[in-house]
C-alpha atoms as a PDB file:
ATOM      1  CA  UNK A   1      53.824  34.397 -21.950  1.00  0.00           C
ATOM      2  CA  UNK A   2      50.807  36.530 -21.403  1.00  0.00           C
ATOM      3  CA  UNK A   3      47.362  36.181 -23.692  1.00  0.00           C
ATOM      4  CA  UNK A   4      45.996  39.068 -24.942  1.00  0.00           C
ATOM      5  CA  UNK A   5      43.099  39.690 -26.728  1.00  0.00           C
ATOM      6  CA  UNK A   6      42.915  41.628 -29.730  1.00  0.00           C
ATOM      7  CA  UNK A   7      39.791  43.475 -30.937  1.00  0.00           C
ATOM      8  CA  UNK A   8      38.685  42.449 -34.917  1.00  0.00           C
ATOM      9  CA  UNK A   9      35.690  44.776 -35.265  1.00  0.00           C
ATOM     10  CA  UNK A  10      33.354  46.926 -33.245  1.00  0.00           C
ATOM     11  CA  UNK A  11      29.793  48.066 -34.137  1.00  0.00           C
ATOM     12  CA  UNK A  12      26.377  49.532 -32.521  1.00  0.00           C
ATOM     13  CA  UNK A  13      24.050  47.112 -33.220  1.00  0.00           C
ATOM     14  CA  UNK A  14      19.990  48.788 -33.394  1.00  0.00           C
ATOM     15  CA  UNK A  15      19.603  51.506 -31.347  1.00  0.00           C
ATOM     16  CA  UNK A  16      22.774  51.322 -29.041  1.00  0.00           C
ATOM     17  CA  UNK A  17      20.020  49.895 -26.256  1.00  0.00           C
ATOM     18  CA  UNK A  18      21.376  47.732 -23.199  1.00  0.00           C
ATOM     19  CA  UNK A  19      22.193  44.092 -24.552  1.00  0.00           C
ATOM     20  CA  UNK A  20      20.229  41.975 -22.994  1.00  0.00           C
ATOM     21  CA  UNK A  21      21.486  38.714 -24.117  1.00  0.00           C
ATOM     22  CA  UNK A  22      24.396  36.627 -26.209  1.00  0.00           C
ATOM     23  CA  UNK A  23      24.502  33.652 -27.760  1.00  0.00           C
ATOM     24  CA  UNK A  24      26.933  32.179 -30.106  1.00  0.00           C
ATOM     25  CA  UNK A  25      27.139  28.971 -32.221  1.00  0.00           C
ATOM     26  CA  UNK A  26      30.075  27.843 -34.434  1.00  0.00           C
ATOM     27  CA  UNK A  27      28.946  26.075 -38.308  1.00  0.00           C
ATOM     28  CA  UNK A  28      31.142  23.379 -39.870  1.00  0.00           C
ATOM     29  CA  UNK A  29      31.807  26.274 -42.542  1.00  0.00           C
ATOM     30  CA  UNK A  30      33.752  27.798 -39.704  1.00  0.00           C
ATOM     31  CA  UNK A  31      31.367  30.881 -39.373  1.00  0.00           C
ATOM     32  CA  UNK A  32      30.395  31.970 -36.240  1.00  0.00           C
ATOM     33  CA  UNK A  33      26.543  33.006 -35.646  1.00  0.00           C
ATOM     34  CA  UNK A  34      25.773  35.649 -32.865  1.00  0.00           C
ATOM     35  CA  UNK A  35      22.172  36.051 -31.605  1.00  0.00           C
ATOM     36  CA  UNK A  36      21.815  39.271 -29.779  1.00  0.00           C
ATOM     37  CA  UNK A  37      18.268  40.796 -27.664  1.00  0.00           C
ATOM     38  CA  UNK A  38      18.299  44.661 -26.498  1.00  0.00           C
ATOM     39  CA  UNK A  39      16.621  46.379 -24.269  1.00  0.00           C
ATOM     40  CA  UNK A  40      13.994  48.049 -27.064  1.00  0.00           C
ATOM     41  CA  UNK A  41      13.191  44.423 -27.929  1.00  0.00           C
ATOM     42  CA  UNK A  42      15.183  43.700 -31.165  1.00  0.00           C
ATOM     43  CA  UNK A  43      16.939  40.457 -31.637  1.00  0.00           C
ATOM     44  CA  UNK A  44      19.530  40.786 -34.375  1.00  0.00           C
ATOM     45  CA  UNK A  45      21.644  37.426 -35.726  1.00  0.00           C
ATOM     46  CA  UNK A  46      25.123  38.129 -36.955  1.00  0.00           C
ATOM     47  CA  UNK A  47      27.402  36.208 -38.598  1.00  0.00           C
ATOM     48  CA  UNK A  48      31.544  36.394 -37.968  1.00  0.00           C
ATOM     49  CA  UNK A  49      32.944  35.001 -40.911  1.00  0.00           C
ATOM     50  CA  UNK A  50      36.213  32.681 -41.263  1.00  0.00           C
ATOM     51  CA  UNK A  51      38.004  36.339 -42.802  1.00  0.00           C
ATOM     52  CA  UNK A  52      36.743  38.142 -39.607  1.00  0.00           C
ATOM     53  CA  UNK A  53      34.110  40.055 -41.085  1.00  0.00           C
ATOM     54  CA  UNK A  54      30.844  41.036 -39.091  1.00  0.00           C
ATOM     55  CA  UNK A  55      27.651  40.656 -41.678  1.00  0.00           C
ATOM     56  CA  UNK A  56      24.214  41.223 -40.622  1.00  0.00           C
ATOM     57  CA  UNK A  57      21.825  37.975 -41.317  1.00  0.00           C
ATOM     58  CA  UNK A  58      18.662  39.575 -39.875  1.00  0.00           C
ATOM     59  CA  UNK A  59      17.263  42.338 -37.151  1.00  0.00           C
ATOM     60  CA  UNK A  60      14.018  42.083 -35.823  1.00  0.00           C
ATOM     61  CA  UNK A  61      12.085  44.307 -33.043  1.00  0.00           C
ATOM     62  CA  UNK A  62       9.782  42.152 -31.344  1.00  0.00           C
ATOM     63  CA  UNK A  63       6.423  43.698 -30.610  1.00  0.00           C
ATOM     64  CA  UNK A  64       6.051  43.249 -26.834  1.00  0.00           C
ATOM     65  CA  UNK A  65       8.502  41.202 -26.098  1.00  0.00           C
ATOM     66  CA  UNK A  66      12.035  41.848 -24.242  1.00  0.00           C
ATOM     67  CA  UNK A  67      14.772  39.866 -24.782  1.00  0.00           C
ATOM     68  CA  UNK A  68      15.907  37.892 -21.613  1.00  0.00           C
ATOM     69  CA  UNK A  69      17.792  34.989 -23.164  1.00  0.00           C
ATOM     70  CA  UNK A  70      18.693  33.391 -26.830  1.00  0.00           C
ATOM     71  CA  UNK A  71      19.652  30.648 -28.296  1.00  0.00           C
ATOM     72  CA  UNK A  72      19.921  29.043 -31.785  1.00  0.00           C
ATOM     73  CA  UNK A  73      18.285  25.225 -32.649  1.00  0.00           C
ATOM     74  CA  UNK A  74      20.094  22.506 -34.312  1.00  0.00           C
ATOM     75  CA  UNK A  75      19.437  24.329 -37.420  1.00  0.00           C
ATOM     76  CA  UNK A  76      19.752  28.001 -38.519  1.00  0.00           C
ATOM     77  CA  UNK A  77      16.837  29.256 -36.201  1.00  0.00           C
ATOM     78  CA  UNK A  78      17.234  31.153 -33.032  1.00  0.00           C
ATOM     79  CA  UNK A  79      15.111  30.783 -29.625  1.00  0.00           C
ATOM     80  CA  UNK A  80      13.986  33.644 -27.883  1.00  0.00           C
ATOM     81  CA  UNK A  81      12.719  34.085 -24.349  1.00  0.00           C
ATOM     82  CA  UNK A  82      10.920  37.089 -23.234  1.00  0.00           C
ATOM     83  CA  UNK A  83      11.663  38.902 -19.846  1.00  0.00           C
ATOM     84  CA  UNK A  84       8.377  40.479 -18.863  1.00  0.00           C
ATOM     85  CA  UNK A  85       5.818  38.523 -21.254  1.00  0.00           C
ATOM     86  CA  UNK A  86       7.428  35.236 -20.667  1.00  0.00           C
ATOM     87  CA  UNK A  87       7.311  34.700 -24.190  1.00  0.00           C
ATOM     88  CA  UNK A  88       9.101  31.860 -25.884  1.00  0.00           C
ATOM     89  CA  UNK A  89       9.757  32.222 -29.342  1.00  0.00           C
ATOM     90  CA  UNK A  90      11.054  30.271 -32.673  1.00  0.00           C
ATOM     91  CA  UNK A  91      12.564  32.638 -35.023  1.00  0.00           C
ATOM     92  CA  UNK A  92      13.570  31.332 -38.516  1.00  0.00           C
ATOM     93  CA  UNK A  93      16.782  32.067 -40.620  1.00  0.00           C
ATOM     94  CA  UNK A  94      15.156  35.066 -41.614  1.00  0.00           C
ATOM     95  CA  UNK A  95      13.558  36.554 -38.617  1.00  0.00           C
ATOM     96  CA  UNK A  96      10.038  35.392 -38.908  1.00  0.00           C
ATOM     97  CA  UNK A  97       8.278  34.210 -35.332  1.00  0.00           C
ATOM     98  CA  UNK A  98       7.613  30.237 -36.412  1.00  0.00           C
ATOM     99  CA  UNK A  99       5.887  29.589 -33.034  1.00  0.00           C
ATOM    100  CA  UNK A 100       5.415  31.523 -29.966  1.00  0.00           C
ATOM    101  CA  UNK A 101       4.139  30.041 -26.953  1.00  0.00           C
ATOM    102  CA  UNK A 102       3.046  31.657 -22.875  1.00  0.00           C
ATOM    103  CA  UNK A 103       5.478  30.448 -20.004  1.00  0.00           C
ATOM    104  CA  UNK A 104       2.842  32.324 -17.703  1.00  0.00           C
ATOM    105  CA  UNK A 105       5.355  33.930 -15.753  1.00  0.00           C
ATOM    106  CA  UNK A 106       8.342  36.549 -16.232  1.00  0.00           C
ATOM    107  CA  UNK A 107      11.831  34.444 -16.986  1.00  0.00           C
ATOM    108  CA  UNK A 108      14.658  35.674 -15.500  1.00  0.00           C
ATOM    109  CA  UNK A 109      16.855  33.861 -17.315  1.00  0.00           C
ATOM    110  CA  UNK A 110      16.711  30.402 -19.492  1.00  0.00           C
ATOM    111  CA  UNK A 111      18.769  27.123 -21.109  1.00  0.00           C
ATOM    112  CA  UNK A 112      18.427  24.928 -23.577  1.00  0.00           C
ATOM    113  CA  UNK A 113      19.088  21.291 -23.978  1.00  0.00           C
ATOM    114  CA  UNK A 114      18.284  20.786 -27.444  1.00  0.00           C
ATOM    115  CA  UNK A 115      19.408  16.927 -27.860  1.00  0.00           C
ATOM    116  CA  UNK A 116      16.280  15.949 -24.884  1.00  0.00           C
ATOM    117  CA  UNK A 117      14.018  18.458 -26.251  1.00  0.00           C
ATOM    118  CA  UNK A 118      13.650  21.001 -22.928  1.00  0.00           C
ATOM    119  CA  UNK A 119      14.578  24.333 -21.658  1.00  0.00           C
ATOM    120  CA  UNK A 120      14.341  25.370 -18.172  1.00  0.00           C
ATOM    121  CA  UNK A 121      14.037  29.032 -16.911  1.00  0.00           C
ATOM    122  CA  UNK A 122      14.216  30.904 -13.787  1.00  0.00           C
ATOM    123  CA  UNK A 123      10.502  31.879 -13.247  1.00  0.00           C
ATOM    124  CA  UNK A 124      11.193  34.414 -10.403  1.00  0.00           C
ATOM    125  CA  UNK A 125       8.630  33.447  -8.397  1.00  0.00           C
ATOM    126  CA  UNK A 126       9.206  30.008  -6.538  1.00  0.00           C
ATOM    127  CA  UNK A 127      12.079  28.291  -8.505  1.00  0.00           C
ATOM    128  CA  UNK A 128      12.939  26.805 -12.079  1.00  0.00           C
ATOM    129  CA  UNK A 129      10.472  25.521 -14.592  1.00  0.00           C
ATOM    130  CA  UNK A 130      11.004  22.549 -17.555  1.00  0.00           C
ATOM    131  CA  UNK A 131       9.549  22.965 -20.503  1.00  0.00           C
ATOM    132  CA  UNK A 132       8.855  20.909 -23.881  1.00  0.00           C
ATOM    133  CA  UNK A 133      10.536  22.463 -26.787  1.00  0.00           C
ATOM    134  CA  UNK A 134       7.912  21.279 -28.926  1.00  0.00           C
ATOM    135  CA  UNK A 135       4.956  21.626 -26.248  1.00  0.00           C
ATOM    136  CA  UNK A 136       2.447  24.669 -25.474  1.00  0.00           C
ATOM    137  CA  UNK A 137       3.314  26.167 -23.039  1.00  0.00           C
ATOM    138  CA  UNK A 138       2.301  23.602 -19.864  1.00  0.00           C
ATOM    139  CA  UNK A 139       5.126  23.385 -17.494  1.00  0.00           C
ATOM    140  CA  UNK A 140       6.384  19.465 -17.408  1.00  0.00           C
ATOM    141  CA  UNK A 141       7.594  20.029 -13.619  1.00  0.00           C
ATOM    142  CA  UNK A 142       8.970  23.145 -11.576  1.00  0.00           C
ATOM    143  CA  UNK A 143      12.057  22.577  -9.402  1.00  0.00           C
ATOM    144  CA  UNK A 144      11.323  24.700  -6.599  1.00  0.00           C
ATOM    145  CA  UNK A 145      13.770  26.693  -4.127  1.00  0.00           C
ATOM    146  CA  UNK A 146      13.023  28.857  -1.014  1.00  0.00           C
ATOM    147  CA  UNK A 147      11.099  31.607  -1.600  1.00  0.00           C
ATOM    148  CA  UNK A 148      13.014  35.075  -3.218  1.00  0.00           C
ATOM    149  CA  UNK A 149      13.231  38.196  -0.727  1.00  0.00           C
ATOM    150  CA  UNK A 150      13.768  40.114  -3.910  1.00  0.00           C
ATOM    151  CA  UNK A 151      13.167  39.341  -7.479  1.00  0.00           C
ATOM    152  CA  UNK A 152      16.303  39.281  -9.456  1.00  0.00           C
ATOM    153  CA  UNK A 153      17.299  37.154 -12.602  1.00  0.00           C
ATOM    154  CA  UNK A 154      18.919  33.915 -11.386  1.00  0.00           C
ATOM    155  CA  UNK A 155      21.284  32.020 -13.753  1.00  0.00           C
ATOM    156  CA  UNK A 156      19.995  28.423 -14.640  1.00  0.00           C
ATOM    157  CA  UNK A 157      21.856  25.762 -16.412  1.00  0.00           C
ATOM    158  CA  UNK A 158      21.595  22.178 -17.347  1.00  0.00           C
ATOM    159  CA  UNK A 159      24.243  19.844 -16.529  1.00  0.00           C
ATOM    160  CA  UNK A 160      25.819  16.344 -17.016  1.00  0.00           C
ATOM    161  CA  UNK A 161      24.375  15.871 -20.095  1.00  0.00           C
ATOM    162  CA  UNK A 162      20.824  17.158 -19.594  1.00  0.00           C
ATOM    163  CA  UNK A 163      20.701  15.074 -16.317  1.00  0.00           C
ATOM    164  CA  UNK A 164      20.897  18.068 -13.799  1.00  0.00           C
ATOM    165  CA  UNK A 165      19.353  21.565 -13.507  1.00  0.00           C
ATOM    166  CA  UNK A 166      21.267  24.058 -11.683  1.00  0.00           C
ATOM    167  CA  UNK A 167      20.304  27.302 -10.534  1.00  0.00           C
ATOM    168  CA  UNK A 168      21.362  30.473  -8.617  1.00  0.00           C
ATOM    169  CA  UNK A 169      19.183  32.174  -5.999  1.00  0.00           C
ATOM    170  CA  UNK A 170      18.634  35.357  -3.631  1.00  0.00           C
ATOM    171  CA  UNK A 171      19.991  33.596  -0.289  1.00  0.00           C
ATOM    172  CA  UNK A 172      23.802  32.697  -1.099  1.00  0.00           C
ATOM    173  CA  UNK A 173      22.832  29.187  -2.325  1.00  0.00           C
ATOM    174  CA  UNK A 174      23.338  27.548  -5.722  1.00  0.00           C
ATOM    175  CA  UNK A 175      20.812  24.812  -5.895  1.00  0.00           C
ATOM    176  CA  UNK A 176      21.270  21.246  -7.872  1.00  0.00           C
ATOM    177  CA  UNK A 177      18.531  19.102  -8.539  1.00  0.00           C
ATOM    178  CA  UNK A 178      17.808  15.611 -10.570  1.00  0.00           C
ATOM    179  CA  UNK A 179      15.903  16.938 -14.200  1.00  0.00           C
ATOM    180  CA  UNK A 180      13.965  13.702 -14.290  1.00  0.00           C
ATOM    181  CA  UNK A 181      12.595  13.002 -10.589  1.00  0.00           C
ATOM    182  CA  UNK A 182      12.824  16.927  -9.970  1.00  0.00           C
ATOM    183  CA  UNK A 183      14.298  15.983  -6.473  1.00  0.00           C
ATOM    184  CA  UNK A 184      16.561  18.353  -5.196  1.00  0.00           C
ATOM    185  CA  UNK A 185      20.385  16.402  -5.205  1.00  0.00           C
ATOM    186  CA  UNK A 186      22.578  19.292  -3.174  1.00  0.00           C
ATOM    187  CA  UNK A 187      22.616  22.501  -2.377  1.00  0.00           C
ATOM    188  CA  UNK A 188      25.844  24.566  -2.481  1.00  0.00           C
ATOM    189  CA  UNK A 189      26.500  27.556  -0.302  1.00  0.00           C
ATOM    190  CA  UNK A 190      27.999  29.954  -1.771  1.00  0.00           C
ATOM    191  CA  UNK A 191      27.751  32.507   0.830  1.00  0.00           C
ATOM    192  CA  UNK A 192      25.871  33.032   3.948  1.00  0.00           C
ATOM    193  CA  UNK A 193      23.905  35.616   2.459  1.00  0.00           C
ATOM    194  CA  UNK A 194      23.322  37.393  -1.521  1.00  0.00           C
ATOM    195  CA  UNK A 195      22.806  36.810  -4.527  1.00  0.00           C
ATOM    196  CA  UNK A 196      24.012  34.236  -6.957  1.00  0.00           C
ATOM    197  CA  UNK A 197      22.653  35.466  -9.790  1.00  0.00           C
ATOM    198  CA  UNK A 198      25.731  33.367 -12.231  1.00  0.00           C
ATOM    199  CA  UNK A 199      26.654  30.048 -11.961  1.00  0.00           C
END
């Protein structure tokens, strides 16, 4: 038997701008909370409720910053990481920026591993870069790959349980290193040549 999917509901959130990024998170009420970033630098947070119903918690338009990548905390409050700025951002329940700090460099993409306090993002110029959720801004350690022939967002992801950072790149390769040592474990080609822009 074939799956289908079956639209519920359909609407233009802001402007109708490029979406930029998604993020979802399921509550034990059974809601479902959507963080969304467009192009003209709003970052709206939906909620899909258990009767299917789309409701608007709060829309915000950031004032310089682009939305590359969101995600929400261990409570109700969503993280934001800016594209051109490299802004990182806190937003509360209710939209308001709760602390913003500098990456000092443009993120092409970023994770977070909330239960060891880090996120990681594709800094588009040599590599990845850890971070301290709670720090200012000061890189912890950059896990570096060969240079890029041509800037392009690169997907980056933690993995076995906030042990591993892995990350695309511009030359066919997906890299793996160890988060702690920042050694690189493996590299995986994926092709000869190209991008590997999701992992």
């Amino acid at each position: 038997r074939q799956k289908t999917f079956q639209e519920i509901c359909a609407r233009r959130l802001g402007s109708g701008f490029e979406i930029t990024c998604l993020s979802w998170h399921s509550s034990t009420d059974g809601n479902i909370r959507i963080a969304v970033g467009t192009r003209d630098k709003m970052v709206q947070v939906l909620v899909l409720n258990v009767n299917l119903q789309l409701q608007s918690v709060f829309a915000v338009r950031l004032e310089t910053t682009v939305p590359k990548s969101v995600a929400f905390t261990d409570s109700r409050d969503v993280y934001v990481f800016g594209l051109y700025d490299g802004n990182f951002m806190q937003l509360d329940e209710g939209g308001n920026i709760v602390k913003e700090i500098n990456c000092q460099s443009v993120i092409g993409h970023a994770a977070v591993y909330q239960k060891r306090g880090v996120f990681v993002v594709d800094n588009a110029i040599d590599g990845f870069s850890l971070y301290r959720l709670d720090g200012e801004g000061e890189s912890v350690r950059t896990f570096a790959t060969a240079l890029p022939s041509v800037s392009v967002p690169k997907q980056v992801a933690f993995g076995e349980e906030g042990r591993i950072v892995i990350g695309g790149s511009d030359n066919g390769l997906v890299y793996v290193f160890d988060k702690k040592t920042g050694q690189k474990i493996q590299t995986l080609q994926h092709a000869d040549t190209g991008l590997v822009q999701t992992i």
